[in-house]
Protein backbone atom coordinates (compact mmCIF):
# COMPACT_ATOMS: atom_id res chain seq x y z
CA UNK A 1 -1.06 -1.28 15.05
CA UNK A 2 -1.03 -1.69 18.75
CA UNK A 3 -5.14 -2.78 18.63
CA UNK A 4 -5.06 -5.65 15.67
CA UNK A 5 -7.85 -4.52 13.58
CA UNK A 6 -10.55 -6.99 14.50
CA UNK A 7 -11.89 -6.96 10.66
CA UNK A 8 -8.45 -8.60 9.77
CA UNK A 9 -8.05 -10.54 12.28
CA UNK A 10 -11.64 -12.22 11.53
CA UNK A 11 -10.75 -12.91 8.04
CA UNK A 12 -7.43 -14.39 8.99
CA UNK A 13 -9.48 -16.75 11.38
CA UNK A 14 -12.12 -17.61 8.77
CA UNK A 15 -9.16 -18.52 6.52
CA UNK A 16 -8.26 -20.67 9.09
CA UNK A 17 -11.52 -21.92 9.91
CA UNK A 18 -12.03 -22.85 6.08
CA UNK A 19 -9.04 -24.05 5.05
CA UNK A 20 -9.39 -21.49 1.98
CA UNK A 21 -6.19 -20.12 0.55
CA UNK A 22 -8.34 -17.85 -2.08
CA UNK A 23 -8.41 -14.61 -0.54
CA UNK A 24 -6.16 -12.22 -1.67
CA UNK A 25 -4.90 -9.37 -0.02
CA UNK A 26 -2.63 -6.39 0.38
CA UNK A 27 -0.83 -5.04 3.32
CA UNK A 28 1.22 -2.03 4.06
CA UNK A 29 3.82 -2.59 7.21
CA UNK A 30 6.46 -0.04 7.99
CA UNK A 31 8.94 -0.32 4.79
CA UNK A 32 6.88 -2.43 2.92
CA UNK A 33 3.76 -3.02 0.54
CA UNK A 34 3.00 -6.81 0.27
CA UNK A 35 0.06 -8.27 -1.79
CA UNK A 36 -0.82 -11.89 -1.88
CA UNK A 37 -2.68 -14.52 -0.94
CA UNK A 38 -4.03 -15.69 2.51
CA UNK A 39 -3.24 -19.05 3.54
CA UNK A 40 -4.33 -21.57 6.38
CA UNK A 41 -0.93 -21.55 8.72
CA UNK A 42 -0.86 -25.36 8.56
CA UNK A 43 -0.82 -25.18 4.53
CA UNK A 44 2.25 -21.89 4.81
CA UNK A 45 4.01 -24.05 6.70
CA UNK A 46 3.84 -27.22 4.39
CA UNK A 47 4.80 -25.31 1.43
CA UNK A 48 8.19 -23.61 3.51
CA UNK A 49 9.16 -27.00 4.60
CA UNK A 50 9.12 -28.38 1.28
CA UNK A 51 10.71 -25.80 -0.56
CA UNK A 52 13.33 -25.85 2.79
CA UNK A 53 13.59 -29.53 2.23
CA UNK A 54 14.29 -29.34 -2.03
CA UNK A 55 17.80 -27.84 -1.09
CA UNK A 56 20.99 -29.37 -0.02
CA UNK A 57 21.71 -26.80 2.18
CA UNK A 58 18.22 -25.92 3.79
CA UNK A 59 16.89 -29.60 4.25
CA UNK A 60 17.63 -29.46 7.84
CA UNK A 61 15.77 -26.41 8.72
CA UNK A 62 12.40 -28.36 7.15
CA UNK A 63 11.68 -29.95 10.19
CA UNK A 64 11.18 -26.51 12.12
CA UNK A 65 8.34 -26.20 9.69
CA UNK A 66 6.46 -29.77 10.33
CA UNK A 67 2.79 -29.49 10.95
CA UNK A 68 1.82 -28.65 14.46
CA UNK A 69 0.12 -30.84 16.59
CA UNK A 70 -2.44 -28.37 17.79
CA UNK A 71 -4.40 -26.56 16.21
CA UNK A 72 -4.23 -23.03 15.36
CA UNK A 73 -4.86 -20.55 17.57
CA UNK A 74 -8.52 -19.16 18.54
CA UNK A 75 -7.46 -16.14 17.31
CA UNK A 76 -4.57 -15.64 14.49
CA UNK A 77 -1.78 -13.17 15.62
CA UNK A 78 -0.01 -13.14 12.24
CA UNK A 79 -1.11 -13.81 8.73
CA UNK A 80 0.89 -16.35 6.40
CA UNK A 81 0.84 -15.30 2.68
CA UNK A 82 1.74 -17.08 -0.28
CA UNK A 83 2.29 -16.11 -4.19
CA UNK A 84 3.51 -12.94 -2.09
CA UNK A 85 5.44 -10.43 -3.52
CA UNK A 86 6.81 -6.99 -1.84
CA UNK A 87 5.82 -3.90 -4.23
CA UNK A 88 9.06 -2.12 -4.94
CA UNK A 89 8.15 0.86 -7.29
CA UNK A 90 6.91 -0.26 -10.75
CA UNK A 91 7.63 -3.89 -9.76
CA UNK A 92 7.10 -7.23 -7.41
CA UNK A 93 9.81 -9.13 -5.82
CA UNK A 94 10.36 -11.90 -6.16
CA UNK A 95 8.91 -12.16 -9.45
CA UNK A 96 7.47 -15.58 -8.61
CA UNK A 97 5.89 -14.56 -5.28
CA UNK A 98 6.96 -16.12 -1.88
CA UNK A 99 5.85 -16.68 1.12
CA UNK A 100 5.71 -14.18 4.35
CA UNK A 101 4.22 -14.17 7.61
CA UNK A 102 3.56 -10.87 9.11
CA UNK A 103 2.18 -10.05 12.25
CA UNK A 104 -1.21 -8.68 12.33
CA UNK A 105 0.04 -5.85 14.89
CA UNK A 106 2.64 -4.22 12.02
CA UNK A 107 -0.15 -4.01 9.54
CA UNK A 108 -1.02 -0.05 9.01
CA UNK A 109 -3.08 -0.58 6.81
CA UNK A 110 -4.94 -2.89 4.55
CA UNK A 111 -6.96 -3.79 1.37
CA UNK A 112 -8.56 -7.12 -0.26
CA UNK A 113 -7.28 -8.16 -3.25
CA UNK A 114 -3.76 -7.91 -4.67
CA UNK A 115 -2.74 -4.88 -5.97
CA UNK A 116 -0.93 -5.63 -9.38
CA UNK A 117 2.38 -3.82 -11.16
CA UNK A 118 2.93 -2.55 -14.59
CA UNK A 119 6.52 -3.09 -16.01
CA UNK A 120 5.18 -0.38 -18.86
């Protein structure tokens, strides 16, 4: 999407703006469906560096994820998901949901809320 879709980029900013990691949402990018939650960059970046720094051999990548001293920008280029999951034909991977950031100009197209998967 050479033109960010203004809509989405709005949301991601009020996301930002309200510190709100409620808003669900699904995005298709060029191989991939992924549906999950919106989250405040600050609060994506927390969660990576602590799952980074629970592992013996990721620990020192953490740091790369610290909290930024600024804050973010005016207006959000990518959008940081979490409880995210790629939708793979009848199923979600991981199974646990992770968390992506995707920028705003690969998103083709887009719905609120999270689509769900049936393993029937």
């Amino acid at each position: 999407m050479p033109n960010p879709d203004g809509l989405l980029v709005d949301i991601a900013a009020m996301v930002e703006s309200e510190h709100s990691n409620q808003m669900s949402l699904t995005v298709v990018v060029p191989g991939a469906v992924i549906t999950g939650r919106l989250a405040p960059v600050a609060l994506w970046r927390e969660r990576v560096a602590e799952v980074l720094q629970a592992s013996d051999h990721l620990k020192p990548f953490a740091a790369l994820f610290a909290p930024l001293g600024e804050g973010p920008p005016s207006r959000p280029t990518h959008l940081h998901l979490h409880r995210a999951k790629i939708l793979q034909g009848d199923f979600g991977l991981p199974h646990t949901g992770g968390m992506y950031r995707i920028a705003i100009e690969e998103i083709n197209s887009w719905t609120v809320g999270d689509l769900s998967y049936s393993t029937t």
